[in-house]
N, C-alpha and C. Protein backbone atom coordinates (compact mmCIF):
# COMPACT_ATOMS: atom_id res chain seq x y z
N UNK A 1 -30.66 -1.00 -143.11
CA UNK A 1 -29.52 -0.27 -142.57
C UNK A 1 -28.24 -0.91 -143.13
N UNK A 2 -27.36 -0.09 -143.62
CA UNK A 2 -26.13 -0.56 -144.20
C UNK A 2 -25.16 -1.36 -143.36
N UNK A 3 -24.23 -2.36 -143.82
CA UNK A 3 -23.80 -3.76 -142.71
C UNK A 3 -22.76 -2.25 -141.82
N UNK A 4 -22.17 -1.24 -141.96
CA UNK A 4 -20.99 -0.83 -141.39
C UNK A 4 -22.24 0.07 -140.15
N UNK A 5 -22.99 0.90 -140.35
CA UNK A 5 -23.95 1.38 -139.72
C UNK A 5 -24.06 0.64 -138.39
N UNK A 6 -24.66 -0.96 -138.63
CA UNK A 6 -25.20 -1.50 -138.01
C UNK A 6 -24.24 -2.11 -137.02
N UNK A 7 -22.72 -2.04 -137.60
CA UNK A 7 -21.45 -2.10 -136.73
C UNK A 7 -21.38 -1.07 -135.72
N UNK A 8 -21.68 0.39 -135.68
CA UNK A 8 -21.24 1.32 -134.75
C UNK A 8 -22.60 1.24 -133.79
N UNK A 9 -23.13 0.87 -134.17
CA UNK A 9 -24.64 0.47 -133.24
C UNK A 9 -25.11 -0.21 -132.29
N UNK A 10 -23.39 -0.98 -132.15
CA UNK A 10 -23.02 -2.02 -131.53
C UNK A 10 -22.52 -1.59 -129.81
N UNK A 11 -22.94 -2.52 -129.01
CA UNK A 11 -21.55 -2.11 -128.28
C UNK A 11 -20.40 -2.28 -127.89
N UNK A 12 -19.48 -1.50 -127.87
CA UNK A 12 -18.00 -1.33 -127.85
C UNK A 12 -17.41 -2.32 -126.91
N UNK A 13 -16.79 -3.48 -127.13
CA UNK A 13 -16.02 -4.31 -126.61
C UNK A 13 -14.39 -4.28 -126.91
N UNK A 14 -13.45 -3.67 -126.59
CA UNK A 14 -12.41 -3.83 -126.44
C UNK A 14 -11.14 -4.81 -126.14
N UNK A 15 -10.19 -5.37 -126.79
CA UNK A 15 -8.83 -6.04 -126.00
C UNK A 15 -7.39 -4.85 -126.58
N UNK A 16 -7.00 -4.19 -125.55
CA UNK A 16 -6.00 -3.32 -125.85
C UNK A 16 -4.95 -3.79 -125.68
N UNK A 17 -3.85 -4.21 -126.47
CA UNK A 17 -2.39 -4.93 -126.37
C UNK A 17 -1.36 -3.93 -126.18
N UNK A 18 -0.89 -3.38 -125.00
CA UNK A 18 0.47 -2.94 -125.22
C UNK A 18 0.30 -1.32 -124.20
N UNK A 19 -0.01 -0.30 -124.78
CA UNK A 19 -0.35 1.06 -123.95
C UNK A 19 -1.29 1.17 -123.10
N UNK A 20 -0.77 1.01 -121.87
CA UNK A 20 -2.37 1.03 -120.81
C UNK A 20 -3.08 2.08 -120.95
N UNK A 21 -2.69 3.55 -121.13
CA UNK A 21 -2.94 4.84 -120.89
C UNK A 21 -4.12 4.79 -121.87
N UNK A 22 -4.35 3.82 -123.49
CA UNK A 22 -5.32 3.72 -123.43
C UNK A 22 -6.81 2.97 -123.34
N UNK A 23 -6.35 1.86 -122.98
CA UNK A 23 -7.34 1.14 -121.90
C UNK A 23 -7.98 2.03 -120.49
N UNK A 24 -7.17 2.82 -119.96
CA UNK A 24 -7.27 3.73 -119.33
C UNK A 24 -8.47 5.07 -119.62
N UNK A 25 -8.24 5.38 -120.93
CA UNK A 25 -9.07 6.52 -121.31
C UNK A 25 -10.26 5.99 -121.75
N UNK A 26 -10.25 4.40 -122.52
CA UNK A 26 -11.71 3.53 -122.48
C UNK A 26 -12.05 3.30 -121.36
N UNK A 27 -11.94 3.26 -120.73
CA UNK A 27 -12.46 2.28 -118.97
C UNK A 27 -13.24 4.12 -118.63
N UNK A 28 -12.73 4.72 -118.78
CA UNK A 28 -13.06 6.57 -118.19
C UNK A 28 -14.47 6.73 -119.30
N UNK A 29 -14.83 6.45 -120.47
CA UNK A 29 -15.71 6.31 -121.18
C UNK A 29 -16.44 5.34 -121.26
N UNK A 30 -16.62 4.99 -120.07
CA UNK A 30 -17.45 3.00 -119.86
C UNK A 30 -17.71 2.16 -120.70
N UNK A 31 -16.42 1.98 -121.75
CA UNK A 31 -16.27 1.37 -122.28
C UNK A 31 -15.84 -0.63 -121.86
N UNK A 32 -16.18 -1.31 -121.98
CA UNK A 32 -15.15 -2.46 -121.48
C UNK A 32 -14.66 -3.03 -122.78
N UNK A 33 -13.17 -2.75 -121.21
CA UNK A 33 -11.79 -2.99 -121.90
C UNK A 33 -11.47 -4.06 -121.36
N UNK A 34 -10.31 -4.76 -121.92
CA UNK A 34 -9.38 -5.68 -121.46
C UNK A 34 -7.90 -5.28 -121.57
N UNK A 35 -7.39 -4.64 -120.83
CA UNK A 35 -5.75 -4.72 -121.43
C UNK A 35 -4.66 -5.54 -120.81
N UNK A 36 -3.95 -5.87 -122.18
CA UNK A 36 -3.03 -6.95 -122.45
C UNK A 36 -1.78 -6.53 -121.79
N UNK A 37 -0.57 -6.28 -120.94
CA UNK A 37 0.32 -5.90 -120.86
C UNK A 37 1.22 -6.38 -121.37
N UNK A 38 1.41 -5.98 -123.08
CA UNK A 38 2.38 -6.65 -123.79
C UNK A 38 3.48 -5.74 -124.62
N UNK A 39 4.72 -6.28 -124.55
CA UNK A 39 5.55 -5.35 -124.77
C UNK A 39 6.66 -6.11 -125.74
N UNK A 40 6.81 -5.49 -126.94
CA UNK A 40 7.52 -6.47 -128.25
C UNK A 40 9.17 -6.96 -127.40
N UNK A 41 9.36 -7.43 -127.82
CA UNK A 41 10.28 -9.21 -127.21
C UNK A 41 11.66 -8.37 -127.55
C-alpha cells in the first residue's frame, strides 16, 4: 500500500489553532479535536 494511502487509513487526530467553529464541526464528526484559542497578537 502506498506511504500516503496508508496515511488516510489512519485515525484522525486533530490540534485546531484559532477558529473554534471548526473544531466544532470535527467534534460533530467524532473526530478528536483539540482547540487552541489563539488569536494573532
Amino acid at each position: 500500500m502506498p506511504e500516503k494511502e496508508k496515511m488516510f487509513n489512519k485515525e484522525l487526530k486533530v490540534i485546531n489553532i484559532g477558529i473554534e467553529m471548526f473544531a466544532d464541526d470535527l467534534e460533530k464528526q467524532n473526530v478528536d479535536v483539540i482547540h487552541v484559542d489563539w488569536r494573532p497578537p
